[in-house]
C-alpha atoms as a PDB file:
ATOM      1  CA  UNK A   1     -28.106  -2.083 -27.733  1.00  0.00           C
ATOM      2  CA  UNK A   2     -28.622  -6.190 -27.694  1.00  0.00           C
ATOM      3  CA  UNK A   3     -24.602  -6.980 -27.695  1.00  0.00           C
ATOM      4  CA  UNK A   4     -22.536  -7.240 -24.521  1.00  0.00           C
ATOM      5  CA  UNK A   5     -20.395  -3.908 -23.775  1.00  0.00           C
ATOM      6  CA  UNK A   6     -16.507  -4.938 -24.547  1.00  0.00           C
ATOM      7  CA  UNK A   7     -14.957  -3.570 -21.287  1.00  0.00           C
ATOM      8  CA  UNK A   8     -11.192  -3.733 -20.747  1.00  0.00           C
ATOM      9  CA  UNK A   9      -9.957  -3.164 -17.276  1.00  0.00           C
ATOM     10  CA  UNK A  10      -6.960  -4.106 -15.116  1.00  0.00           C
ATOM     11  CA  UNK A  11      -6.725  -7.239 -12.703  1.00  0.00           C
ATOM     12  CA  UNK A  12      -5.695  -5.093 -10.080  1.00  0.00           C
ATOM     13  CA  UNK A  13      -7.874  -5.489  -6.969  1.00  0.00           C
ATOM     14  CA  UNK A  14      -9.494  -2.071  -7.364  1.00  0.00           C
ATOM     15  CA  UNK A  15     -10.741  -2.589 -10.806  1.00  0.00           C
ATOM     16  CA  UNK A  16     -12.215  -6.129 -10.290  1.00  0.00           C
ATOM     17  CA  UNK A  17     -13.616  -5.062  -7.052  1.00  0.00           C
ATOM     18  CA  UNK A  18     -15.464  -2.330  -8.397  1.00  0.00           C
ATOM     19  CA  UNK A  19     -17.113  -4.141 -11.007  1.00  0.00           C
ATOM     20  CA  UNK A  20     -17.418  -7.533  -9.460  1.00  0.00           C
ATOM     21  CA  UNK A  21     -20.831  -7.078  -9.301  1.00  0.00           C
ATOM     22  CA  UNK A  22     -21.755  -5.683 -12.612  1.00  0.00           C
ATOM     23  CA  UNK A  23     -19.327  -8.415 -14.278  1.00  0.00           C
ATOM     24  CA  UNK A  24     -21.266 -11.301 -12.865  1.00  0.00           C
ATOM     25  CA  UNK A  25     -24.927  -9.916 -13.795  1.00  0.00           C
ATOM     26  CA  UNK A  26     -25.842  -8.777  -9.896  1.00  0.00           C
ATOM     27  CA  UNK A  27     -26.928  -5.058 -10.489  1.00  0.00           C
ATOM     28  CA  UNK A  28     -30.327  -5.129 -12.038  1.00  0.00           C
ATOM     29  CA  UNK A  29     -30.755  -3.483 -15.230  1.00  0.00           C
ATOM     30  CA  UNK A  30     -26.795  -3.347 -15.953  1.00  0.00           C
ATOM     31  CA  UNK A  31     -25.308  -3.342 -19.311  1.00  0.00           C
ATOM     32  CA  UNK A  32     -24.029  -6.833 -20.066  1.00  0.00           C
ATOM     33  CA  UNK A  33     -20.052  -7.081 -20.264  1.00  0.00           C
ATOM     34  CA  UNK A  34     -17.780  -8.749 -22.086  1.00  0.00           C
ATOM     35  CA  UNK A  35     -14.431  -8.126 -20.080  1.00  0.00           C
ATOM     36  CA  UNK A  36     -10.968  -8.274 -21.053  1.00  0.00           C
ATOM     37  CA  UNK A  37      -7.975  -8.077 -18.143  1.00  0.00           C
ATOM     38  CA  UNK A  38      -5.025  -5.922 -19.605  1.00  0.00           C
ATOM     39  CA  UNK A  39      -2.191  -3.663 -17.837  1.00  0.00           C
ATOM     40  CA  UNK A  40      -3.002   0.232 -18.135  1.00  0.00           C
ATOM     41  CA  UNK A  41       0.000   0.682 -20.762  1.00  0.00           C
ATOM     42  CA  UNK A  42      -2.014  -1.457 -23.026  1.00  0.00           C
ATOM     43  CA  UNK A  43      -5.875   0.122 -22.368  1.00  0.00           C
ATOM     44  CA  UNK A  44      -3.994   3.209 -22.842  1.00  0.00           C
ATOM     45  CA  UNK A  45      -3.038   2.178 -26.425  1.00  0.00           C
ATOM     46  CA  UNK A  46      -6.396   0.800 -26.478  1.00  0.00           C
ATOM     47  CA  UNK A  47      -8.434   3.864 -26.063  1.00  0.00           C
ATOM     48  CA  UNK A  48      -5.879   5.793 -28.855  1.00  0.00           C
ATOM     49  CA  UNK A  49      -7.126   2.979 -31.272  1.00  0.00           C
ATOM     50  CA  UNK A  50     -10.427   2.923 -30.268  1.00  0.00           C
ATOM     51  CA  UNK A  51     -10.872  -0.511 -29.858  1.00  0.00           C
ATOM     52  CA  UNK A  52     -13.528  -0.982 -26.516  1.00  0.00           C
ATOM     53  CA  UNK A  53     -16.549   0.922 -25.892  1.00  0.00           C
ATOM     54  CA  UNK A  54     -15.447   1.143 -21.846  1.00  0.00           C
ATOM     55  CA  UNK A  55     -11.853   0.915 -20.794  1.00  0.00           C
ATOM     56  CA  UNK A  56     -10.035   1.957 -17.619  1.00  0.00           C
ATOM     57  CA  UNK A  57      -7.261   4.280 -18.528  1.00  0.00           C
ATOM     58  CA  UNK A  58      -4.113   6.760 -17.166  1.00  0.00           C
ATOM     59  CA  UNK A  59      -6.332  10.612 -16.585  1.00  0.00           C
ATOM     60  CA  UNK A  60      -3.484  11.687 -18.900  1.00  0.00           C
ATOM     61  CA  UNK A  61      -4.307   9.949 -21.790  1.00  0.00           C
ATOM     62  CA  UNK A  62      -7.243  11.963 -21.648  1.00  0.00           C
ATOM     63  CA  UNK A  63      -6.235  15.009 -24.131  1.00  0.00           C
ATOM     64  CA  UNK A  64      -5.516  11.803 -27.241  1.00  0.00           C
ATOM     65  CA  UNK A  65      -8.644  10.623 -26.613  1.00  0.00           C
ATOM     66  CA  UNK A  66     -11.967  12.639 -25.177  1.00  0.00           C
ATOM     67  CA  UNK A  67     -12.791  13.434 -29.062  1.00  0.00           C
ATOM     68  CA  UNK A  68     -14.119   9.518 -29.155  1.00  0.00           C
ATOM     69  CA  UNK A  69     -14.981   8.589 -25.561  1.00  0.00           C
ATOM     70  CA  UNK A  70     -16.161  10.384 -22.712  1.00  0.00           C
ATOM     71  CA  UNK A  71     -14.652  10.419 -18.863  1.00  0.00           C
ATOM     72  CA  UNK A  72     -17.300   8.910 -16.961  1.00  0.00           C
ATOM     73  CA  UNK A  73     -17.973  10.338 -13.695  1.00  0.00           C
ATOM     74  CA  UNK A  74     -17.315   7.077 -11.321  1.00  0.00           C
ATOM     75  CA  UNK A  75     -15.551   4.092 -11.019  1.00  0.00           C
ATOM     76  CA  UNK A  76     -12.182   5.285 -11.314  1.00  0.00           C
ATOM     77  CA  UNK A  77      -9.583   5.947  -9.007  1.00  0.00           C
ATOM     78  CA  UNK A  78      -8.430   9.028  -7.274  1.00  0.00           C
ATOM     79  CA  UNK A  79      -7.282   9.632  -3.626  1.00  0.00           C
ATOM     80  CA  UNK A  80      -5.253  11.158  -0.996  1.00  0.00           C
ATOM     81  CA  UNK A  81      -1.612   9.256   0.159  1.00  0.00           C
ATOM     82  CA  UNK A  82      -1.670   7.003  -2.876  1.00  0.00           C
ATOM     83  CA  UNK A  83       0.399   8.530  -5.349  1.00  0.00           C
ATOM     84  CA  UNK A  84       2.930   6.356  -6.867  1.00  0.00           C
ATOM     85  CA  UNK A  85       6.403   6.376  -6.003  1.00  0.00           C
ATOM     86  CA  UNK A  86      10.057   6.327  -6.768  1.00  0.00           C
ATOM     87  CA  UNK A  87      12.113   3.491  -5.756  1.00  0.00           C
ATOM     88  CA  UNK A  88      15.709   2.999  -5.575  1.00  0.00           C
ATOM     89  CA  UNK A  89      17.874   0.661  -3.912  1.00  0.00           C
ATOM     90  CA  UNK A  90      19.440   2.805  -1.894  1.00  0.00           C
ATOM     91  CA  UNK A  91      17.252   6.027  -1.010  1.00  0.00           C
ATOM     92  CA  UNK A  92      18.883   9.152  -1.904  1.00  0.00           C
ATOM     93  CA  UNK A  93      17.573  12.473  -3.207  1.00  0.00           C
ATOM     94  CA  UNK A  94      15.850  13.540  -6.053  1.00  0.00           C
ATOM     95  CA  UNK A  95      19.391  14.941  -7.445  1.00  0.00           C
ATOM     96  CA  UNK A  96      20.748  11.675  -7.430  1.00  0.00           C
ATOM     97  CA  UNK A  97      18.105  10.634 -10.070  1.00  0.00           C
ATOM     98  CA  UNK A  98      19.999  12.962 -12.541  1.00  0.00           C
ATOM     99  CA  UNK A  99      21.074  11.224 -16.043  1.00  0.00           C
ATOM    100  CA  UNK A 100      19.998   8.108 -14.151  1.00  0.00           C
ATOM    101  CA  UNK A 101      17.776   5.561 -15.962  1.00  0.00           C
ATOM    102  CA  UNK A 102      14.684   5.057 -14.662  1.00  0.00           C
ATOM    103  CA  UNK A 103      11.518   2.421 -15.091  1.00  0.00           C
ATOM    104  CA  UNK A 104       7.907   3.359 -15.685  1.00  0.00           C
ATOM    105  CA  UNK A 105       5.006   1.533 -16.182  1.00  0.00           C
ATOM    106  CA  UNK A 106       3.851   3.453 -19.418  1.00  0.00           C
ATOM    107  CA  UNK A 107       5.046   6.983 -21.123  1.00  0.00           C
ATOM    108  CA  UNK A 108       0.842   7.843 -21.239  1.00  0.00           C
ATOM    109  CA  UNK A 109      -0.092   7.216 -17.740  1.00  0.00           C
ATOM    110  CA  UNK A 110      -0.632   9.571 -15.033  1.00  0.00           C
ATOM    111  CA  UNK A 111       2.318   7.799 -13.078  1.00  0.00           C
ATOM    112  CA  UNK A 112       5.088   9.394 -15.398  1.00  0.00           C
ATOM    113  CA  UNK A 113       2.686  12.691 -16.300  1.00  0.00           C
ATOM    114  CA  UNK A 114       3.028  13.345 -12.190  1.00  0.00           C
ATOM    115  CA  UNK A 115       6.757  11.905 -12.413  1.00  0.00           C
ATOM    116  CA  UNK A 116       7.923  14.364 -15.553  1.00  0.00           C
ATOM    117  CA  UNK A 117       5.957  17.442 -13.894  1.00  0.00           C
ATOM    118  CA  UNK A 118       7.784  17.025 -10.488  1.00  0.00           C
ATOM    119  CA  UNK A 119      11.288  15.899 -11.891  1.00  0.00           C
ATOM    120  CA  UNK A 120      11.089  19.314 -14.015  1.00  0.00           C
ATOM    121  CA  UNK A 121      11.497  21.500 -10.571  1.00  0.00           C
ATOM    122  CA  UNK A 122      13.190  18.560  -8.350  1.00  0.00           C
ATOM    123  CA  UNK A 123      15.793  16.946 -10.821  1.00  0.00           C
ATOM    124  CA  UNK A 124      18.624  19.323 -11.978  1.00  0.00           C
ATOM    125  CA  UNK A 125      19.636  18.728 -15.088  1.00  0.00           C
ATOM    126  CA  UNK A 126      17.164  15.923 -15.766  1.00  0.00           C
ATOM    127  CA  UNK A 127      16.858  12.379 -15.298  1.00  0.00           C
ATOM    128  CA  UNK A 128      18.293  10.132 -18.305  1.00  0.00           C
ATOM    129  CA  UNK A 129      16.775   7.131 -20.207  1.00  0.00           C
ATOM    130  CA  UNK A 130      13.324   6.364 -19.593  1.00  0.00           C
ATOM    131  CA  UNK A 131      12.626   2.339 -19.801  1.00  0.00           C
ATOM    132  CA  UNK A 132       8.836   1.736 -19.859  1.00  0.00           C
ATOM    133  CA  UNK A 133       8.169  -1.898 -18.364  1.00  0.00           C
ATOM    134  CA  UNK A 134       4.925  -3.894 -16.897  1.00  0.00           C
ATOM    135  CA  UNK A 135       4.231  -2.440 -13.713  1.00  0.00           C
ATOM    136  CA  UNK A 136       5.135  -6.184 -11.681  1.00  0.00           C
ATOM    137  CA  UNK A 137       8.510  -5.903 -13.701  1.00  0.00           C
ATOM    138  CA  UNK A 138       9.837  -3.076 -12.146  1.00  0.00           C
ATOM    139  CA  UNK A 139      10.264  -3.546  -8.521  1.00  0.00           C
ATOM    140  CA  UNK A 140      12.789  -6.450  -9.482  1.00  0.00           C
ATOM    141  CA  UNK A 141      14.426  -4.386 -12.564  1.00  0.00           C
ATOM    142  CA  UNK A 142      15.236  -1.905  -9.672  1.00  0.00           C
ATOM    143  CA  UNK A 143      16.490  -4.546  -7.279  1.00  0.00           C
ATOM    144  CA  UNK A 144      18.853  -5.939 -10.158  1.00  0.00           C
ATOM    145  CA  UNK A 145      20.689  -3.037 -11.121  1.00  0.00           C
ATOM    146  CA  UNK A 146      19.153  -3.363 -14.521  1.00  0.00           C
ATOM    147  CA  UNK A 147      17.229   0.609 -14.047  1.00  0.00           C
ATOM    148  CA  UNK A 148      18.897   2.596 -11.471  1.00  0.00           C
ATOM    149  CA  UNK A 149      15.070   3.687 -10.270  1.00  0.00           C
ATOM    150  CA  UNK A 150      12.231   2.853 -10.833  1.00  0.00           C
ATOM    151  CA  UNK A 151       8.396   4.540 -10.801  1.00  0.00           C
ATOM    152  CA  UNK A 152       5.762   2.350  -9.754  1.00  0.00           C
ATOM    153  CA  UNK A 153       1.820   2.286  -8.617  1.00  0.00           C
ATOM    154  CA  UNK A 154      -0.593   0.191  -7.353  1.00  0.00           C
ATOM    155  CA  UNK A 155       0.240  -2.363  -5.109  1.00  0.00           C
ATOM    156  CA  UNK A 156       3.660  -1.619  -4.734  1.00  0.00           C
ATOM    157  CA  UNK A 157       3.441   0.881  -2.523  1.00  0.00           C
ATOM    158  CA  UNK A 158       2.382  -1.557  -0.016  1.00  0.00           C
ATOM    159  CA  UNK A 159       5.169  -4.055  -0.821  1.00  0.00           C
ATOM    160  CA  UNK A 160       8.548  -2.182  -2.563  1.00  0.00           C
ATOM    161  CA  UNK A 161      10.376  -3.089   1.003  1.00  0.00           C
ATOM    162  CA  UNK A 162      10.402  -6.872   0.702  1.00  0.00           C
ATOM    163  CA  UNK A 163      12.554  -5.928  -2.632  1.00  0.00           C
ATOM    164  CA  UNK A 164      15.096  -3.962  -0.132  1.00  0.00           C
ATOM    165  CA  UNK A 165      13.851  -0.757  -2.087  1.00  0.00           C
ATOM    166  CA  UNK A 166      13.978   2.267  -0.450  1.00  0.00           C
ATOM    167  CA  UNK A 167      11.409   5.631  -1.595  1.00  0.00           C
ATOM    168  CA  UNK A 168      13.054   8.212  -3.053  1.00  0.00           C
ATOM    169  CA  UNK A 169      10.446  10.465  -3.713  1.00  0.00           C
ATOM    170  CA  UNK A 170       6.697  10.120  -3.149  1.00  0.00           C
ATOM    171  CA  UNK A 171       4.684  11.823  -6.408  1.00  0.00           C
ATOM    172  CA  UNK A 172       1.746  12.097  -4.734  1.00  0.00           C
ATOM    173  CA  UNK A 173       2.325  13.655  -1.917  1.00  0.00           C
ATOM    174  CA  UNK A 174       4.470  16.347  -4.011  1.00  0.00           C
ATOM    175  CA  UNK A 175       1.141  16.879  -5.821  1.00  0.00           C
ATOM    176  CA  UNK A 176      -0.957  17.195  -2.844  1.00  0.00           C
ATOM    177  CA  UNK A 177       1.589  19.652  -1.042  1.00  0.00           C
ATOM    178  CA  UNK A 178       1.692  21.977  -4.348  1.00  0.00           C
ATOM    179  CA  UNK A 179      -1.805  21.835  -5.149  1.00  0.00           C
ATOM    180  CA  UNK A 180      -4.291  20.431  -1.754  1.00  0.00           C
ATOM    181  CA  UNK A 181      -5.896  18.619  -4.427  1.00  0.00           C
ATOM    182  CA  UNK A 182      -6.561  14.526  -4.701  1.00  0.00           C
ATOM    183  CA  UNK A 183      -4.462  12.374  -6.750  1.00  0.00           C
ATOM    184  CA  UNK A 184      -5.863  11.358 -10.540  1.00  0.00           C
ATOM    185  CA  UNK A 185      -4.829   8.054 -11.120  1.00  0.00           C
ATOM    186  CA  UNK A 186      -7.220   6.224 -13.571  1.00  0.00           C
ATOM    187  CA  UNK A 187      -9.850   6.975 -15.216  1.00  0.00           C
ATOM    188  CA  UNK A 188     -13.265   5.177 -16.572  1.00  0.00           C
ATOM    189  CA  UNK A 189     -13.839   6.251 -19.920  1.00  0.00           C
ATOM    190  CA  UNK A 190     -16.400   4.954 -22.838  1.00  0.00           C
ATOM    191  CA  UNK A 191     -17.539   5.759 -26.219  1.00  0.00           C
ATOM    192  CA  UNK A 192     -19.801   8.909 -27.055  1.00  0.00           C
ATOM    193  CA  UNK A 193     -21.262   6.402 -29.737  1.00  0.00           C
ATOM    194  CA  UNK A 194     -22.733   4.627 -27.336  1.00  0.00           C
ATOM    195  CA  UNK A 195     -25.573   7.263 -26.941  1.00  0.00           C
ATOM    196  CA  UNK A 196     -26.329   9.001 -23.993  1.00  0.00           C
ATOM    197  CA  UNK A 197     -29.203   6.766 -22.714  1.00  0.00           C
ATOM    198  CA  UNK A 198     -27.109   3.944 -22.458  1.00  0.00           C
ATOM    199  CA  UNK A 199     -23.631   6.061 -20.826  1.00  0.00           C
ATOM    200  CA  UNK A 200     -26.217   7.676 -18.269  1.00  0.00           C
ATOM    201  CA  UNK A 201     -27.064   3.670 -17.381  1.00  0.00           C
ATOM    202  CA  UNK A 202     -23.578   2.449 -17.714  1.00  0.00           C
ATOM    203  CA  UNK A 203     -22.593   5.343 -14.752  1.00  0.00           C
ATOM    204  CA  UNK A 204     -25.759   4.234 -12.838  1.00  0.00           C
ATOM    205  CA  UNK A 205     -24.755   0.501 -13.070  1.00  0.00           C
ATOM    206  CA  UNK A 206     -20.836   1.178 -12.222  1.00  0.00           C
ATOM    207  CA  UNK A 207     -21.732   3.037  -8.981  1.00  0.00           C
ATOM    208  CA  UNK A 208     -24.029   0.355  -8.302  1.00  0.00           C
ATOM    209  CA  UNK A 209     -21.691  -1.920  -8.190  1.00  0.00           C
ATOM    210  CA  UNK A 210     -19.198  -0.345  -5.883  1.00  0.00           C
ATOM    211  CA  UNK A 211     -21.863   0.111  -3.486  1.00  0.00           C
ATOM    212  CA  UNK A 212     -22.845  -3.652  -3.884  1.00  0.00           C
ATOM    213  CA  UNK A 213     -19.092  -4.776  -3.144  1.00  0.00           C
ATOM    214  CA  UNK A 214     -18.795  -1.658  -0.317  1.00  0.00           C
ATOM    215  CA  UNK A 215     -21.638  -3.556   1.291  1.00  0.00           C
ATOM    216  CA  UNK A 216     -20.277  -6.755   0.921  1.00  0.00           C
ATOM    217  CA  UNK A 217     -16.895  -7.224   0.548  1.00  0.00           C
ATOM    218  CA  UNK A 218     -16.792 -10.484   0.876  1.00  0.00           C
ATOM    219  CA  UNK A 219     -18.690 -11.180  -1.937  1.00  0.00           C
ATOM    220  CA  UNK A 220     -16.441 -10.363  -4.569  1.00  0.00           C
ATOM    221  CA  UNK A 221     -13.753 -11.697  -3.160  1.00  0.00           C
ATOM    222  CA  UNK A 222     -13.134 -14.701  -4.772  1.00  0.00           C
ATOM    223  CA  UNK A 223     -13.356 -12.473  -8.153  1.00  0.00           C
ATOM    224  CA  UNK A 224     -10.106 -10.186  -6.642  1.00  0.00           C
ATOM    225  CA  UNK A 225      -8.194 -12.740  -5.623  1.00  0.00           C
ATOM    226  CA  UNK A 226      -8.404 -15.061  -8.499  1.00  0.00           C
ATOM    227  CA  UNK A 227      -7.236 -12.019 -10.283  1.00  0.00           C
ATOM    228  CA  UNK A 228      -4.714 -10.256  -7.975  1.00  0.00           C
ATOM    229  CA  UNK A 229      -1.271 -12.073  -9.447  1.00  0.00           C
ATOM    230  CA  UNK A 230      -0.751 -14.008  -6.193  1.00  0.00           C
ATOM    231  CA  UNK A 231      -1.042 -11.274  -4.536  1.00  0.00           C
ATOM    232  CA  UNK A 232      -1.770 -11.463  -0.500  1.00  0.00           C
ATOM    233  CA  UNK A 233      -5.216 -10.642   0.849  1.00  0.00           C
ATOM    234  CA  UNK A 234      -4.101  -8.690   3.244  1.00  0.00           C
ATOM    235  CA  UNK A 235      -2.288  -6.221   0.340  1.00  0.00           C
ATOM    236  CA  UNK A 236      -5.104  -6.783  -1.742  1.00  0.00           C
ATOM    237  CA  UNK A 237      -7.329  -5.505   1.074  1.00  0.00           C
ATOM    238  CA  UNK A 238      -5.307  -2.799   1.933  1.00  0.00           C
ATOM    239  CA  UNK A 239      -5.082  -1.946  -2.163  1.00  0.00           C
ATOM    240  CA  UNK A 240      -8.835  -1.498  -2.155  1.00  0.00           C
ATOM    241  CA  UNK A 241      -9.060   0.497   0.719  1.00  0.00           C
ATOM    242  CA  UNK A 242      -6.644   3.002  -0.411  1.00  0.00           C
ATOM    243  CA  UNK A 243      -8.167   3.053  -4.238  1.00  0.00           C
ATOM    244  CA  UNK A 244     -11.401   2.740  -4.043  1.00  0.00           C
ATOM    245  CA  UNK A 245     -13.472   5.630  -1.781  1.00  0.00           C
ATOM    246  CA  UNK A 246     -15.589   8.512  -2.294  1.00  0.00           C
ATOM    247  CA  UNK A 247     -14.330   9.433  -5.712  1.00  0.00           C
ATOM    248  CA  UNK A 248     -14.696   6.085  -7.070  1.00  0.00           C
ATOM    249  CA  UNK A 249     -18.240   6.934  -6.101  1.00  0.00           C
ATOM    250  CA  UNK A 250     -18.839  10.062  -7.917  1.00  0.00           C
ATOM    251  CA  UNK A 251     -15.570  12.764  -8.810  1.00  0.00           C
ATOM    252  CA  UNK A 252     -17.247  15.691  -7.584  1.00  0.00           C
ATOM    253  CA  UNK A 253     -15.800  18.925  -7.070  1.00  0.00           C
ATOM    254  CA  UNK A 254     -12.744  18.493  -6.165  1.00  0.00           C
ATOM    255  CA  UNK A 255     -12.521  15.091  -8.283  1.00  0.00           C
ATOM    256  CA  UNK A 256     -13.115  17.321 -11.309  1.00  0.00           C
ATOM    257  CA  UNK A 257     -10.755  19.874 -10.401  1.00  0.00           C
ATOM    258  CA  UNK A 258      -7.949  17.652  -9.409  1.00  0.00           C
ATOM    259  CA  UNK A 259      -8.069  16.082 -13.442  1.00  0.00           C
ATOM    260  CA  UNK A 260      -8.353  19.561 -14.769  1.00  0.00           C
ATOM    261  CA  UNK A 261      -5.700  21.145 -12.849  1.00  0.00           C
ATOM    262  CA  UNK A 262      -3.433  18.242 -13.821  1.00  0.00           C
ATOM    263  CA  UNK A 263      -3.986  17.845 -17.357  1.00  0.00           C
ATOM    264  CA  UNK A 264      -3.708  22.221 -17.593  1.00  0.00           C
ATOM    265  CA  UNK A 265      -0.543  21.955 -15.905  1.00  0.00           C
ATOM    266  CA  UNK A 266       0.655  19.747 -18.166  1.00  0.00           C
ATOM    267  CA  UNK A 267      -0.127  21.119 -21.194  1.00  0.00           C
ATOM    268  CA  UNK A 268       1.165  24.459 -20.003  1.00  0.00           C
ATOM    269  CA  UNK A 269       4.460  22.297 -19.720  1.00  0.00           C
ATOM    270  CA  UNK A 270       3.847  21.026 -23.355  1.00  0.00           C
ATOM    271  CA  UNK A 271       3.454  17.618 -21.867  1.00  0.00           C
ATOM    272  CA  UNK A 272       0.210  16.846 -23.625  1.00  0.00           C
ATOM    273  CA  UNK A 273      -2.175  18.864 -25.758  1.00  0.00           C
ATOM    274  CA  UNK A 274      -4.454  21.719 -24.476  1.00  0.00           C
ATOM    275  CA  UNK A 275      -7.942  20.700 -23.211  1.00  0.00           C
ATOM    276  CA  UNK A 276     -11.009  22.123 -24.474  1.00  0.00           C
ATOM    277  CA  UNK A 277     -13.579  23.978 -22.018  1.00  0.00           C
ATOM    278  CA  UNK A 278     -15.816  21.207 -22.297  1.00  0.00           C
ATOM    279  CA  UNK A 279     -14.214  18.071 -22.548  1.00  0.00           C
ATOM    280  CA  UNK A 280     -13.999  16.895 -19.231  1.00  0.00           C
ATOM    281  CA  UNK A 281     -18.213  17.206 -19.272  1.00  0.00           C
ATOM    282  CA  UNK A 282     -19.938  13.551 -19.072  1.00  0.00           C
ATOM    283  CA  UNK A 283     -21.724  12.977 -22.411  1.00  0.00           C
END
C-alpha cells in the first residue's frame, strides 16, 4: 500500500499521546498517516459508514461494525477507576435520576452502553429524555439547568468540581464491583481490507509508539497540548496517566474478557446485537 492510512482519532490527550510518534514519522517502518481530529460520537458514525481505514471508536459500537473492520489489539483505552460518571448539581441518588433528563456524549459509545446497563437495576422506573451533546458541552448544560444530569468521560472526571457538579454515580466502578473486570472505553479498530500484512504492522507500529512516548513523555508534548482544548497540563498529565497503561499496550486476557463480557451483557439486555464467536479475533 503506497497511500497514507486515513486515521481518525480524538484530540484528547490519550489519543494524541499514543500516536504522537507514529503521526510525526518517528517509528521506523510505520504506516504513513493521514489524521483527522473528531469527537468519538462522530468516529462512531464514521466506522458505521465506513469511511477511514483506522479510527478510534466507543467498544460498543463494535457489534455495527466488526463485519468491515477489525478490533486491533492495542492502542486503545481500558482501565481500572476511570469509568465515566454522572454529574448533577446537587448529588443525590441514583433514584433521583428517575424521568430526569440526562446528557450523553453519544447513544453508541460505551459511556451510555455502561450508563443504560447500570440505570436498568439502579434507576426505578427509568430515567427520562436522553440529550446526546459534545462531550465539553455537557459539564456546563448540567451547571445551567438545561439537562438535569449529565454523563461524561475523559477529562472530566478530573475537573466536573470547578462546574460545582457533584457525582452521582460512578459507572465504572459499578462495573468493576459487579464484574472485577477493567473498564472498555475505546477501542482501535481498522479495515479487514487492509490485508493482514499491513494490520499485523499497523499493531506493531501503534505499540511502538506508546512505548516511544512512555519513554519520553516529553516529547510529544507539544503534540497533546496543542490539541488538548486549553486544557491544563497538569489534567492533561493526569488524563494520560489514567488512560493510557498496560492495556493500551496489548488487551490481554483480561482486556479481552472485559469487551466480551460487556458487549454479551448487553446484547443479553437487547442493547446491541449478539456477537459472533469470533469476532473479537484480530484479523
Amino acid at each position: 500500500m503506497t497511500r497514507p492510512l486515513n486515521i481518525a482519532y480524538s484530540p484528547c490527550p490519550n489519543d494524541t499521546f499514543v500516536f504522537d510518534a507514529m503521526a510525526h514519522g518517528r517509528v521506523p517502518g510505520a504506516p504513513e498517516l493521514d489524521v483527522t481530529f473528531a469527537d468519538i460520537d462522530i468516529t462512531n458514525g464514521m466506522a458505521e459508514r465506513g469511511e477511514f481505514d483506522v479510527l478510534k471508536v466507543s467498544y460498543a459500537v463494535l457489534p455495527w461494525v466488526l463485519e468491515e473492520y477489525t478490533l486491533l489489539p492495542c492502542g486503545g483505552a481500558l482501565g481500572r477507576g476511570c469509568g465515566p460518571l454522572v454529574l448533577t448539581r446537587e448529588g443525590g441518588t441514583a433514584a433521583d435520576l428517575t424521568g430526569r433528563t440526562v446528557a450523553v456524549p453519544s447513544e453508541r459509545s460505551t459511556a451510555y452502553l455502561l450508563f443504560r446497563l447500570w440505570a436498568a437495576t439502579e434507576v426505578p422506573g427509568g430515567v427520562g429524555e436522553i440529550v446526546v451533546l459534545p462531550f465539553h458541552e455537557i459539564m456546563p448544560a448540567v451547571r445551567d439547568g438545561k439537562v438535569d444530569a449529565g454523563l461524561v468521560i475523559h477529562e472530566a472526571r478530573f475537573t466536573y468540581r470547578d462546574y460545582g457538579l457533584a457525582c452521582l454515580a460512578d459507572m465504572g466502578e459499578h462495573w468493576e464491583n459487579t464484574t472485577g473486570l477493567p473498564i472498555p472505553l475505546g477501542a482501535i479498530i481498522a479495515k479487514r481490507s487492509l490485508g493482514e500484512p499491513m494490520l499485523h504492522a499497523l499493531a506493531a507500529a501503534i505499540r511502538a509508539s506508546v512505548q516511544l512516548a512512555w519513554d519520553d513523555p516529553e516529547v510529544s508534548r507539544p503534540y497533546v497540548l496543542a490539541h488538548a482544548q486549553e486544557m491544563d497540563p497538569a489534567v492533561a498529565d493526569q488524563h494520560i496517566g489514567l488512560y493510557v497503561n498496560e492495556f493500551t499496550a496489548d488487551l490481554g486476557e483480561d482486556g479481552y474478557a472485559a469487551v466480551r463480557g460487556l458487549l454479551t451483557r448487553a446484547a443479553a439486555e437487547g442493547l446491541v446485537p449478539p456477537l459472533g464467536r469470533d469476532a473479537l479475533n484480530f484479523v
